[in-house]
PDB file of N, CA and C in Angstrom:
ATOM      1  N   UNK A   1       0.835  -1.181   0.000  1.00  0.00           N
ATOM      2  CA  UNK A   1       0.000   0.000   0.000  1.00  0.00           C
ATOM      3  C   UNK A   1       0.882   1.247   0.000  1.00  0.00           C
ATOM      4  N   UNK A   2       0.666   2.192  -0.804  1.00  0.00           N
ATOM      5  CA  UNK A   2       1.541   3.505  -1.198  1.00  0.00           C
ATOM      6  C   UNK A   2       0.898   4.199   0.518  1.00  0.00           C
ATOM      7  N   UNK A   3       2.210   5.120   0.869  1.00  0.00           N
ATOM      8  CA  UNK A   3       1.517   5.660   2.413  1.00  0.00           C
ATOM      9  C   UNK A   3       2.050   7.284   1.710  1.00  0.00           C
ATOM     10  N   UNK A   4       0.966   8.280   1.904  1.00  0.00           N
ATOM     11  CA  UNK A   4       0.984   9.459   1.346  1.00  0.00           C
ATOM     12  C   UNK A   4       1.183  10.267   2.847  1.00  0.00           C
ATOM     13  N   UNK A   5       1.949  11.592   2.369  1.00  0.00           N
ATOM     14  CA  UNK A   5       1.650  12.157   3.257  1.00  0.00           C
ATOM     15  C   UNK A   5       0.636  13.489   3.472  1.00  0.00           C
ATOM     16  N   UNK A   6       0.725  14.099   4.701  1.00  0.00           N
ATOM     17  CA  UNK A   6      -0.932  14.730   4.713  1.00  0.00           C
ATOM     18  C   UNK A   6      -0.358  16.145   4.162  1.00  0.00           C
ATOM     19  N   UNK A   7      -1.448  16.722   3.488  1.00  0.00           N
ATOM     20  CA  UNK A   7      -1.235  17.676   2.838  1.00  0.00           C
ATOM     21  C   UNK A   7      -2.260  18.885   3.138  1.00  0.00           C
ATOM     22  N   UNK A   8      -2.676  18.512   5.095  1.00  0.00           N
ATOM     23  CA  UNK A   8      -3.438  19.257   5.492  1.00  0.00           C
ATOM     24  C   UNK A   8      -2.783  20.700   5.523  1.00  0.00           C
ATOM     25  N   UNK A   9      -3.129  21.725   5.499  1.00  0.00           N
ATOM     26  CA  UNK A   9      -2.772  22.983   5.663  1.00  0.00           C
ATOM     27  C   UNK A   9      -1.893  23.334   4.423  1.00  0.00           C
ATOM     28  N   UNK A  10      -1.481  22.636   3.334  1.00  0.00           N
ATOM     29  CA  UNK A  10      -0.810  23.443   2.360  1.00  0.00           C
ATOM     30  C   UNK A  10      -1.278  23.908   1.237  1.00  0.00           C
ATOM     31  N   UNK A  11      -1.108  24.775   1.047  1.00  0.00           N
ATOM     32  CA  UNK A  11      -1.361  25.770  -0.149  1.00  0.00           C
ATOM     33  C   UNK A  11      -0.587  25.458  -1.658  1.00  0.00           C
ATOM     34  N   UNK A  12      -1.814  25.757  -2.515  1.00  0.00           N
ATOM     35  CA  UNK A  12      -1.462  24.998  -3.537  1.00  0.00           C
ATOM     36  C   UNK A  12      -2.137  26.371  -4.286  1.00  0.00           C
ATOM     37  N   UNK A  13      -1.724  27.206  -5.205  1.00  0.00           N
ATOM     38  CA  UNK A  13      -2.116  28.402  -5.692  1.00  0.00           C
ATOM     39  C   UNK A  13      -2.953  28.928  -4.791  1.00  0.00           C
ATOM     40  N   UNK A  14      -4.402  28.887  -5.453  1.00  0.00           N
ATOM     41  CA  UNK A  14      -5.615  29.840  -4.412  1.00  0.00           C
ATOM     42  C   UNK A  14      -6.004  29.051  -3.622  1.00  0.00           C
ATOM     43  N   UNK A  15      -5.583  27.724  -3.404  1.00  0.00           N
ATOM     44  CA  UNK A  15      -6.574  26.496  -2.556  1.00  0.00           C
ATOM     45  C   UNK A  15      -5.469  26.106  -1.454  1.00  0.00           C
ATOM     46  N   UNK A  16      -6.232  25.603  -0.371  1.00  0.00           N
ATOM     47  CA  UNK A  16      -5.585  25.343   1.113  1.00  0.00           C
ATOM     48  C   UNK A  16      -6.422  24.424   1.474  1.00  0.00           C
ATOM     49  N   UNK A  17      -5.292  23.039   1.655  1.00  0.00           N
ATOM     50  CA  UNK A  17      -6.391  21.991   1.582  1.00  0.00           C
ATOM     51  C   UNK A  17      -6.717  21.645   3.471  1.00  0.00           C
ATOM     52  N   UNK A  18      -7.822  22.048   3.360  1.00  0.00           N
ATOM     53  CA  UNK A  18      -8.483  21.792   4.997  1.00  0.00           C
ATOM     54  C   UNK A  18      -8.693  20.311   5.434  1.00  0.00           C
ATOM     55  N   UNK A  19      -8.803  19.233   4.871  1.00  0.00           N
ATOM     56  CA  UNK A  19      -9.286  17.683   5.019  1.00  0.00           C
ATOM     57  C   UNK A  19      -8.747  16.816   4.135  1.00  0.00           C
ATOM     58  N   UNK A  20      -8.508  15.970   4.688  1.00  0.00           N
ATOM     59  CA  UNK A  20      -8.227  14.907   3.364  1.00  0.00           C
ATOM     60  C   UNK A  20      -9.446  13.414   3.929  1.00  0.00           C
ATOM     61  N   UNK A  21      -9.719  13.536   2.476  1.00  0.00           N
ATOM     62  CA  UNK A  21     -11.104  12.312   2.580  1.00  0.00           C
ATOM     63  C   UNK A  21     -10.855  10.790   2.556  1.00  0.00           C
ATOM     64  N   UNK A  22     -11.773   9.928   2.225  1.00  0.00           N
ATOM     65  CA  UNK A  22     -11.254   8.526   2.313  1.00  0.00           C
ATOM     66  C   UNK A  22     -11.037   8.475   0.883  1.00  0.00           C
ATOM     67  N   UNK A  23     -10.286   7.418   0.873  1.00  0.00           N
ATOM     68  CA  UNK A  23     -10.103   7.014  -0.872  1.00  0.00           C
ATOM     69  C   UNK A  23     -11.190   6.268  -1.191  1.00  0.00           C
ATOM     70  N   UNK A  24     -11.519   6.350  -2.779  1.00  0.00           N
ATOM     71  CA  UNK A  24     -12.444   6.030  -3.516  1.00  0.00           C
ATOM     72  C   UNK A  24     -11.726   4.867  -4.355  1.00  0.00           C
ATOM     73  N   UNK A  25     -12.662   3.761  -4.624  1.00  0.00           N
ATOM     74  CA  UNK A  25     -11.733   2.706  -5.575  1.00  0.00           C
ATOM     75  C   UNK A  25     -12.651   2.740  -6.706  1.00  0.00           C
ATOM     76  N   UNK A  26     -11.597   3.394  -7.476  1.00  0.00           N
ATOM     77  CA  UNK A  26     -12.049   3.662  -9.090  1.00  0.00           C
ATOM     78  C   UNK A  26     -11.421   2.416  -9.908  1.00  0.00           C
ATOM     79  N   UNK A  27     -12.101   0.806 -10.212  1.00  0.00           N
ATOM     80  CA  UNK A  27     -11.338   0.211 -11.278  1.00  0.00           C
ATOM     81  C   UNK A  27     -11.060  -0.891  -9.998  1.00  0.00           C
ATOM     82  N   UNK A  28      -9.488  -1.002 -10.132  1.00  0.00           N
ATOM     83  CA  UNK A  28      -8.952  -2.122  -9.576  1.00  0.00           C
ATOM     84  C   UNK A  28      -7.561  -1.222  -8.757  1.00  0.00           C
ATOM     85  N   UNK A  29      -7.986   0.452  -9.078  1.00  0.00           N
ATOM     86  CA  UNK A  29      -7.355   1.175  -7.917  1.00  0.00           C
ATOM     87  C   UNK A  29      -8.295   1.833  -6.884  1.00  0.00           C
ATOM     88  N   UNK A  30      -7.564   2.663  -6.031  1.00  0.00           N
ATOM     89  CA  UNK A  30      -8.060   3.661  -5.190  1.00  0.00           C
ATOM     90  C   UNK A  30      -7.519   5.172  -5.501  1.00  0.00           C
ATOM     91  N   UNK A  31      -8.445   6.090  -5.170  1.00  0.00           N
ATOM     92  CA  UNK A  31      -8.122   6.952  -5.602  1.00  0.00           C
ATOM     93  C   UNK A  31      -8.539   8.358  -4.192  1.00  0.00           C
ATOM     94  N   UNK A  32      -7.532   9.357  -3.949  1.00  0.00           N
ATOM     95  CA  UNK A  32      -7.584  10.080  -2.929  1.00  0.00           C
ATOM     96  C   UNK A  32      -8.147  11.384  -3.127  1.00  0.00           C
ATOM     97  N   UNK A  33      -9.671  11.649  -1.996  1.00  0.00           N
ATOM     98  CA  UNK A  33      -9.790  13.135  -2.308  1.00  0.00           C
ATOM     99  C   UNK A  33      -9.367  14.196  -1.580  1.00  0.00           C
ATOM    100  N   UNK A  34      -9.561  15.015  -1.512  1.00  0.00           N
ATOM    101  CA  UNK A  34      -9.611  16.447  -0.504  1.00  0.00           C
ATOM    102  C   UNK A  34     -10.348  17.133  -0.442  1.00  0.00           C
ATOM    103  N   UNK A  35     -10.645  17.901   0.513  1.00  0.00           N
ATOM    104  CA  UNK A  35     -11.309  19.160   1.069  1.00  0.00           C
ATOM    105  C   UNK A  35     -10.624  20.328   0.533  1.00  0.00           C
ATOM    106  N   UNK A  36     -11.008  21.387  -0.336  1.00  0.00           N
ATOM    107  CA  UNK A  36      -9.988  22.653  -0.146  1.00  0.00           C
ATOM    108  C   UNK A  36     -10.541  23.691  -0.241  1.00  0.00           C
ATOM    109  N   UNK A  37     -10.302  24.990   0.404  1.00  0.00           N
ATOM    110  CA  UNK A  37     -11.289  26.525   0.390  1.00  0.00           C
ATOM    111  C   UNK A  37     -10.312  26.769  -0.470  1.00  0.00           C
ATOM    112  N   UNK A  38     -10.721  27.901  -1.380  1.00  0.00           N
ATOM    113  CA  UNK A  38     -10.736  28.631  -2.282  1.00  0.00           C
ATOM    114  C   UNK A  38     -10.185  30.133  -1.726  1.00  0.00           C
ATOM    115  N   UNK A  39      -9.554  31.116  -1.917  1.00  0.00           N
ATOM    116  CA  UNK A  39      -9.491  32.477  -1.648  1.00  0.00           C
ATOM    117  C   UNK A  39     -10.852  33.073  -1.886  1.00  0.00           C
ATOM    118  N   UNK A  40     -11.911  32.535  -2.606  1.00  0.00           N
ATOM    119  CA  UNK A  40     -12.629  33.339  -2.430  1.00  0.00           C
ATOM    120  C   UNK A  40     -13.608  32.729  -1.706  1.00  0.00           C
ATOM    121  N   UNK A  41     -13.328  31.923  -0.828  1.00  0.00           N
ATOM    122  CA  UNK A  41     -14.305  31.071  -0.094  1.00  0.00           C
ATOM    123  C   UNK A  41     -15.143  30.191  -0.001  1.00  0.00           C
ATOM    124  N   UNK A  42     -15.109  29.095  -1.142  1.00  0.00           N
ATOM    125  CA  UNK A  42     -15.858  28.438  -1.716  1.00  0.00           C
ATOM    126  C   UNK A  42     -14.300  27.002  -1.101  1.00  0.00           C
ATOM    127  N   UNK A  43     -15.582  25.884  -0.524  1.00  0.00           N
ATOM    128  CA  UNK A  43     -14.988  24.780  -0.326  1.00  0.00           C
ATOM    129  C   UNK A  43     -15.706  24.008  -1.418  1.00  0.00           C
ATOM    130  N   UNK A  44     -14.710  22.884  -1.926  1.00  0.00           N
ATOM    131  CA  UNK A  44     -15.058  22.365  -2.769  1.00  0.00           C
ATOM    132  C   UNK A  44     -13.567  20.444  -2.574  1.00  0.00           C
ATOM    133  N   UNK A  45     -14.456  19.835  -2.843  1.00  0.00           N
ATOM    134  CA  UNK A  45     -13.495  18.255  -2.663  1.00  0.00           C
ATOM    135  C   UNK A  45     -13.024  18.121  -4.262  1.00  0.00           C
ATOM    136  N   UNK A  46     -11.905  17.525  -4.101  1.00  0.00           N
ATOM    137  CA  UNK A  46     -11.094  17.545  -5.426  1.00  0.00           C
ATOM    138  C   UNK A  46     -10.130  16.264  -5.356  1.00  0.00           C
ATOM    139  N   UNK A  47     -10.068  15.530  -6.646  1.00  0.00           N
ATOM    140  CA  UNK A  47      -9.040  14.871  -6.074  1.00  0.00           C
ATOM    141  C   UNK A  47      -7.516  15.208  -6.156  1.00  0.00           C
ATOM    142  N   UNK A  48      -7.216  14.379  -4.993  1.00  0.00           N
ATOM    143  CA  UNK A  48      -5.728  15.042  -4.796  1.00  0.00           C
ATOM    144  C   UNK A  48      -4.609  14.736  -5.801  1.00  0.00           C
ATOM    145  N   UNK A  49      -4.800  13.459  -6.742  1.00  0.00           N
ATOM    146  CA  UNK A  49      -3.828  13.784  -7.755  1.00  0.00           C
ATOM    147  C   UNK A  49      -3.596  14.990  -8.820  1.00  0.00           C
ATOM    148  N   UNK A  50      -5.021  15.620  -8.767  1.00  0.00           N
ATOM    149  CA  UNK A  50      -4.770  16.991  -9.546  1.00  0.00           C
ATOM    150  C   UNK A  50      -4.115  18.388  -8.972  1.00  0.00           C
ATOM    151  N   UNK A  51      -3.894  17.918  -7.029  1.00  0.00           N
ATOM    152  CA  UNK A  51      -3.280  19.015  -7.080  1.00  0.00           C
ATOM    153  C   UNK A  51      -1.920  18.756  -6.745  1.00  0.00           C
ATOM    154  N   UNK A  52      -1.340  17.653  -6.174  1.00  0.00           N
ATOM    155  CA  UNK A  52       0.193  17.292  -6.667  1.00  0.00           C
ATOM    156  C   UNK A  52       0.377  17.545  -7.973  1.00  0.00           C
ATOM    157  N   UNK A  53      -0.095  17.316  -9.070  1.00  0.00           N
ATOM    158  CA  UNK A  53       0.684  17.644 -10.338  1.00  0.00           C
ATOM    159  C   UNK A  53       0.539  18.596 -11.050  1.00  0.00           C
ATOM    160  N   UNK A  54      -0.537  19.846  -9.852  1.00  0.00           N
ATOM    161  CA  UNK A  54      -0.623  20.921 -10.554  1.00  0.00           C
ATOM    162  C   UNK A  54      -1.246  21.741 -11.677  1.00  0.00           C
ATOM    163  N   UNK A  55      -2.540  20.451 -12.263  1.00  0.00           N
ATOM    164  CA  UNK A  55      -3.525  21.022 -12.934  1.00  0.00           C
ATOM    165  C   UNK A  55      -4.886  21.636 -12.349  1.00  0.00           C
ATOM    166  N   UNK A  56      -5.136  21.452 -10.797  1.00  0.00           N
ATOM    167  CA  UNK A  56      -6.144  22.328 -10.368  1.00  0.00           C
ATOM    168  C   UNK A  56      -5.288  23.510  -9.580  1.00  0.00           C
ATOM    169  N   UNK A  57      -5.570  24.812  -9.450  1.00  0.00           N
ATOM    170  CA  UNK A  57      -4.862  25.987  -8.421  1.00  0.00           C
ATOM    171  C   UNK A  57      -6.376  26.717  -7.879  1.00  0.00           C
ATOM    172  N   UNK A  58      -7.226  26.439  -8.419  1.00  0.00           N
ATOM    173  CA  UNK A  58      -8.171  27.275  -7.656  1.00  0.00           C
ATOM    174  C   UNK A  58      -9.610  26.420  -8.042  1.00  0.00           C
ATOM    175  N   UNK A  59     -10.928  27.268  -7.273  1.00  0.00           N
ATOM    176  CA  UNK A  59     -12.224  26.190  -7.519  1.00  0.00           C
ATOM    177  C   UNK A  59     -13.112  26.389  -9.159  1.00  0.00           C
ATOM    178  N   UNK A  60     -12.322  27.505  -9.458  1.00  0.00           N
ATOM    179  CA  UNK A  60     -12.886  27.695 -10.922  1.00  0.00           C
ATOM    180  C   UNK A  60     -13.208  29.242 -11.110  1.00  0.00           C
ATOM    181  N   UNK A  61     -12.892  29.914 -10.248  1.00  0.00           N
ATOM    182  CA  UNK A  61     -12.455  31.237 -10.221  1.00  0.00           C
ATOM    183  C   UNK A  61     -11.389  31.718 -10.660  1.00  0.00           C
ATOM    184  N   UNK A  62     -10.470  30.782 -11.192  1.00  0.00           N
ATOM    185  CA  UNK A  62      -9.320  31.854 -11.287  1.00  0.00           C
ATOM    186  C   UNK A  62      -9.303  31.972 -13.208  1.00  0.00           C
ATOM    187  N   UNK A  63     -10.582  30.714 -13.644  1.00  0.00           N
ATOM    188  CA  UNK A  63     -10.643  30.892 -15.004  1.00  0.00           C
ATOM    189  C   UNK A  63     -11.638  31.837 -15.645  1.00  0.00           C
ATOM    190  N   UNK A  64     -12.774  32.146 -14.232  1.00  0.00           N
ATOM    191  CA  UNK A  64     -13.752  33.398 -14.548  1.00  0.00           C
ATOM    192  C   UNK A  64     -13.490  34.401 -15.161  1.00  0.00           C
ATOM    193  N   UNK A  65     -12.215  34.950 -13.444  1.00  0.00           N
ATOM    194  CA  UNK A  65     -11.748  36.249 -13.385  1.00  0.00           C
ATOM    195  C   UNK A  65     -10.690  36.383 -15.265  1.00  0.00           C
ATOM    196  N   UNK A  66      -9.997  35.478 -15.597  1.00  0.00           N
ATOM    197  CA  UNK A  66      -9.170  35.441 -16.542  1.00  0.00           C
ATOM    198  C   UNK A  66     -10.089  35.650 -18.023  1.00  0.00           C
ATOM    199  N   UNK A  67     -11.279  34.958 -18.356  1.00  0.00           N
ATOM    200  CA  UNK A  67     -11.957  35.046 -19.081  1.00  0.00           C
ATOM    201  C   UNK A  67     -12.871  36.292 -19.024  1.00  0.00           C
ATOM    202  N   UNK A  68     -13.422  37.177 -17.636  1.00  0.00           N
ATOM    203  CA  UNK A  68     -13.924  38.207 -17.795  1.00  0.00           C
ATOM    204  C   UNK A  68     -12.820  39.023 -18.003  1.00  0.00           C
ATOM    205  N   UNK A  69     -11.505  39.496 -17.528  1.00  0.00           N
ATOM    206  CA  UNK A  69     -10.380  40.347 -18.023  1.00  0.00           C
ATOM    207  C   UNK A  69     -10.295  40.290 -19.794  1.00  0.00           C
ATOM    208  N   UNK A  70     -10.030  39.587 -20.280  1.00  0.00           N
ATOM    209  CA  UNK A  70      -9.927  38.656 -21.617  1.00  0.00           C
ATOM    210  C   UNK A  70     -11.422  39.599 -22.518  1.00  0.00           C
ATOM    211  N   UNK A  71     -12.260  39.612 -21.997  1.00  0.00           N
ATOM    212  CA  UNK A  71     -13.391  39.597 -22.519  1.00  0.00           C
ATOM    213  C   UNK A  71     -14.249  40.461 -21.948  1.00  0.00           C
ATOM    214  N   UNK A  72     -13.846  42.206 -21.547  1.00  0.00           N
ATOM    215  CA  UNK A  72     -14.619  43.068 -20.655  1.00  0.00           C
ATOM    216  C   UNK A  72     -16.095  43.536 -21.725  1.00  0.00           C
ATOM    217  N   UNK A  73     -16.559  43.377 -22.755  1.00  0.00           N
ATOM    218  CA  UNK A  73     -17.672  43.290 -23.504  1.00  0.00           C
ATOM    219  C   UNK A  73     -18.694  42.594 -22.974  1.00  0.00           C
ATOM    220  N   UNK A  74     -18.328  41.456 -22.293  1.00  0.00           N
ATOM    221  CA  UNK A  74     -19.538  40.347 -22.093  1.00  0.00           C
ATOM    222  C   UNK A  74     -20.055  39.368 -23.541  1.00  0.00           C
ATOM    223  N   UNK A  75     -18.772  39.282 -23.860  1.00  0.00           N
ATOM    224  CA  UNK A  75     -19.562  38.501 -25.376  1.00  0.00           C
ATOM    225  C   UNK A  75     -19.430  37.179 -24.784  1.00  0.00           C
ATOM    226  N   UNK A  76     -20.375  35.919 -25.677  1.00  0.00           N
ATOM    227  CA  UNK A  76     -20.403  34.909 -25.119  1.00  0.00           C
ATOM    228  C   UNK A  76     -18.725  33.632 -26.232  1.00  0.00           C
ATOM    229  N   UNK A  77     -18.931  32.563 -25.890  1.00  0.00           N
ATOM    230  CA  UNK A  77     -18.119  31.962 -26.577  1.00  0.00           C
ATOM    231  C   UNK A  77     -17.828  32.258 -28.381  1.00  0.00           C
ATOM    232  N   UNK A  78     -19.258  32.348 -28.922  1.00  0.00           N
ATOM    233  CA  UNK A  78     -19.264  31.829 -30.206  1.00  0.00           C
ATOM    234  C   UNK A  78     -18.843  33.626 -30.964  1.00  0.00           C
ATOM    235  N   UNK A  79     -19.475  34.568 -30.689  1.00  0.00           N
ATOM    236  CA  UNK A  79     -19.328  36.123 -30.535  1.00  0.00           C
ATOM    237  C   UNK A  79     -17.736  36.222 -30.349  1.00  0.00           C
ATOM    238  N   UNK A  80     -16.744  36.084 -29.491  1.00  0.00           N
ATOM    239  CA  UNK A  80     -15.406  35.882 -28.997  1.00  0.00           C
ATOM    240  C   UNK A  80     -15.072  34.968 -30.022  1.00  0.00           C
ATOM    241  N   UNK A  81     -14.931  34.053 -30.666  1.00  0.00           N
ATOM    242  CA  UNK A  81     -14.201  33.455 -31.397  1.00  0.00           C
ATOM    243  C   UNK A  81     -14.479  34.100 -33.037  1.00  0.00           C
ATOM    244  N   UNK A  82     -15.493  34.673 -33.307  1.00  0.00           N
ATOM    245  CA  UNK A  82     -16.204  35.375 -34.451  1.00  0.00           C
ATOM    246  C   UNK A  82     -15.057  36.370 -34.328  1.00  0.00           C
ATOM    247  N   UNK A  83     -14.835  37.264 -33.520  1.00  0.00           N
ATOM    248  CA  UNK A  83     -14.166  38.352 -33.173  1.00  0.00           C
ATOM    249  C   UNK A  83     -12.290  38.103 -33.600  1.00  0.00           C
ATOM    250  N   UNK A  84     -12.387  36.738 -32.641  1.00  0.00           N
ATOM    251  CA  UNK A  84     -10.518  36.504 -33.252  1.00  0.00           C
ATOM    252  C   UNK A  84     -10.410  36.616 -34.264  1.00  0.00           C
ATOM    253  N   UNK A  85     -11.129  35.782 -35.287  1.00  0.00           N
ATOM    254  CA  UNK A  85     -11.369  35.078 -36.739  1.00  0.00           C
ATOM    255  C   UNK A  85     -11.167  36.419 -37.689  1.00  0.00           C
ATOM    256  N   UNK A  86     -11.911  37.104 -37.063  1.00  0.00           N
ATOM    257  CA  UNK A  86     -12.234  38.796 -38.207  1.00  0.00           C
ATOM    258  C   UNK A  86     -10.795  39.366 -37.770  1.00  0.00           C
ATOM    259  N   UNK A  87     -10.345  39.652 -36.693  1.00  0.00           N
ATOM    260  CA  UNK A  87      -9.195  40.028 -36.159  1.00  0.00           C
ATOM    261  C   UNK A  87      -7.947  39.632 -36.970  1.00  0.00           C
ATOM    262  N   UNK A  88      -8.180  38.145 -37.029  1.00  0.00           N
ATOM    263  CA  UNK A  88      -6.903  37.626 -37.813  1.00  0.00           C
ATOM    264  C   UNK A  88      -6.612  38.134 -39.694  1.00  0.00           C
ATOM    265  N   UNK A  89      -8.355  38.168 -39.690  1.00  0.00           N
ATOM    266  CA  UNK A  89      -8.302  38.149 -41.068  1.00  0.00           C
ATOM    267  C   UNK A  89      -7.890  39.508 -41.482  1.00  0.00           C
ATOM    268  N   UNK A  90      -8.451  40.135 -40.423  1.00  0.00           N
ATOM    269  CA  UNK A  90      -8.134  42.020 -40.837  1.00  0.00           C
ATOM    270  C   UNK A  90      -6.623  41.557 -41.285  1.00  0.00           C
ATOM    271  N   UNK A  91      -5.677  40.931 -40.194  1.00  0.00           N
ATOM    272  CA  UNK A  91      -3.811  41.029 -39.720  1.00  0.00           C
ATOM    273  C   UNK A  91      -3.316  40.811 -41.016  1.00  0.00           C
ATOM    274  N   UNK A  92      -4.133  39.638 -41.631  1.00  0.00           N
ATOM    275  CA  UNK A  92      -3.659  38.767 -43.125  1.00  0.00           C
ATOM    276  C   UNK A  92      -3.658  39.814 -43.853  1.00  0.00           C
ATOM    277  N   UNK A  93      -5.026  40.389 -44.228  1.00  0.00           N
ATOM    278  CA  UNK A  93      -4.725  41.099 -45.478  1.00  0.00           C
ATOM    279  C   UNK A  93      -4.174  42.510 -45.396  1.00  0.00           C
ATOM    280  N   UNK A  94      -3.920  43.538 -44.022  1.00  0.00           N
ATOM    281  CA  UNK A  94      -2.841  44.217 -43.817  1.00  0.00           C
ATOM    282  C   UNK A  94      -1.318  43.958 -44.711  1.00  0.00           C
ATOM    283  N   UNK A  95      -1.042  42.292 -44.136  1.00  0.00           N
ATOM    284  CA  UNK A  95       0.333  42.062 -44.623  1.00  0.00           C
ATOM    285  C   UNK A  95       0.120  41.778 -45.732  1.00  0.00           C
ATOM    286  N   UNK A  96      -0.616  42.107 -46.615  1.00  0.00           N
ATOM    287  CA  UNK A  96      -0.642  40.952 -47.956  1.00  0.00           C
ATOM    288  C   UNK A  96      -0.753  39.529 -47.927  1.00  0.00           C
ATOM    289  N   UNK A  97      -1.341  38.980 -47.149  1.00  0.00           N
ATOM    290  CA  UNK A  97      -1.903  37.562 -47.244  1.00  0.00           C
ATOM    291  C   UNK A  97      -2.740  37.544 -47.701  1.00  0.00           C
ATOM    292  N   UNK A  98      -3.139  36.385 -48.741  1.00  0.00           N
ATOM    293  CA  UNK A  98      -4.417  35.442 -48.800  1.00  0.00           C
ATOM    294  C   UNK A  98      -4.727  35.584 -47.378  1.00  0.00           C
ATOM    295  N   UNK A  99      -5.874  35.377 -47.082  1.00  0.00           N
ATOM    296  CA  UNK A  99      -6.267  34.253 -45.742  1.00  0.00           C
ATOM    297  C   UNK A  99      -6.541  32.771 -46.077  1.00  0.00           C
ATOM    298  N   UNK A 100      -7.268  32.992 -47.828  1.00  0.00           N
ATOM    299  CA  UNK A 100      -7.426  31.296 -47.529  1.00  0.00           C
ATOM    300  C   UNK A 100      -6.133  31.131 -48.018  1.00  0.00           C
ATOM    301  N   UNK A 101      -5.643  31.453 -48.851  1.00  0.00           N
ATOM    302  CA  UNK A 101      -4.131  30.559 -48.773  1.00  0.00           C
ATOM    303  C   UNK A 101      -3.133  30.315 -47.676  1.00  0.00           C
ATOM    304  N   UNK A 102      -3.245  30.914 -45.954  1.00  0.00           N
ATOM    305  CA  UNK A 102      -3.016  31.297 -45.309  1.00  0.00           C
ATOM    306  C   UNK A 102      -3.574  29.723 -44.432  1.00  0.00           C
ATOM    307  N   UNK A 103      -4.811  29.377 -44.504  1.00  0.00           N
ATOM    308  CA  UNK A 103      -6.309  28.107 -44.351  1.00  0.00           C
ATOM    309  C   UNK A 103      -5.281  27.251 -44.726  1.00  0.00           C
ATOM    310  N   UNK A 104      -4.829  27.282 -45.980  1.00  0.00           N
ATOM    311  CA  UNK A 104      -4.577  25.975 -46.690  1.00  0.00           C
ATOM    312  C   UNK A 104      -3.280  25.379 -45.977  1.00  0.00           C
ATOM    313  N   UNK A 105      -2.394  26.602 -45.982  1.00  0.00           N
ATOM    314  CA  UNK A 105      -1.077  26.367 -45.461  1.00  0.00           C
ATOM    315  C   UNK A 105      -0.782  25.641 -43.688  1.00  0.00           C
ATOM    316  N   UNK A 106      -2.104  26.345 -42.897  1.00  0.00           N
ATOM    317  CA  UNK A 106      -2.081  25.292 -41.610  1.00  0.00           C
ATOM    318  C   UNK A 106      -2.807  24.508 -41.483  1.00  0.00           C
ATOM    319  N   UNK A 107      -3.419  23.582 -42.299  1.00  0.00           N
ATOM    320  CA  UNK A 107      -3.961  22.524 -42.925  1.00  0.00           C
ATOM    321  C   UNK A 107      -2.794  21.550 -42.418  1.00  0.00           C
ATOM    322  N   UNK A 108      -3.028  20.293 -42.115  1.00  0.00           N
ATOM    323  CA  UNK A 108      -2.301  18.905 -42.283  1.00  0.00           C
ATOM    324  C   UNK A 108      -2.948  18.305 -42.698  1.00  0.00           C
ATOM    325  N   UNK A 109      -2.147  17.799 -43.576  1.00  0.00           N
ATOM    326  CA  UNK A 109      -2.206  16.737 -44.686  1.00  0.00           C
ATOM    327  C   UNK A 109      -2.300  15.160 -44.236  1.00  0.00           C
TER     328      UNK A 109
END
C-alpha cells in the first residue's frame, strides 16, 4: 500500500487543503480526495492527484476572473471566437496575405 503524506494545511495556488477524505476505488485502484477553500471562499473536494501535479490551483475562479479580463464586452463563446477570426483576417490582409491561402497552409495533410 503507497503511504501518502498529509497535505493538510498546504497551499497549492488559491486552494488550502483543509481535510483529506477517504479514498475512492475507481477500477482495480483507489483513488484520494480532498477538502480545499478557495481564496474566495468556496470549499469544494477535489481529487488530490490533480493538485500534486498541478492542474487544479483554484475552484474555478481563477478561469472566470481570466476570461472576464480577456473579454470586458460580455460577449459569449461563439461572438469571442467570431471576433478573433475577423481580427486575424483584418492582420492577413494588412500584410498581404491570402487568408485562404493562409487556411490551406495550416492545414495537415
Amino acid at each position: 500500500m503507497n503511504k501518502h503524506y498529509s497535505m493538510v494545511g498546504h497551499r497549492i495556488g488559491r486552494l488550502v487543503v483543509i481535510e483529506e477524505l477517504p479514498s475512492v476505488k475507481i477500477g482495480d485502484t483507489r483513488a484520494s480526495r480532498v477538502r480545499v477553500r478557495c481564496d474566495c471562499g468556496t470549499v469544494k473536494d477535489i481529487w488530490r492527484a490533480t493538485i500534486r501535479n498541478g492542474n487544479t490551483r483554484s475552484c474555478g475562479c481563477l478561469r472566470a476572473e481570466r476570461y472576464r479580463a480577456q473579454n470586458p464586452d460580455g460577449l459569449n463563446e461563439r461572438e469571442l471566437a467570431a471576433r478573433r477570426q475577423r481580427r486575424r483576417q483584418d492582420r492577413l490582409k494588412s500584410s498581404g496575405t491570402d487568408p485562404a491561402a493562409a487556411k490551406l497552409a495550416r492545414m495537415k495533410w
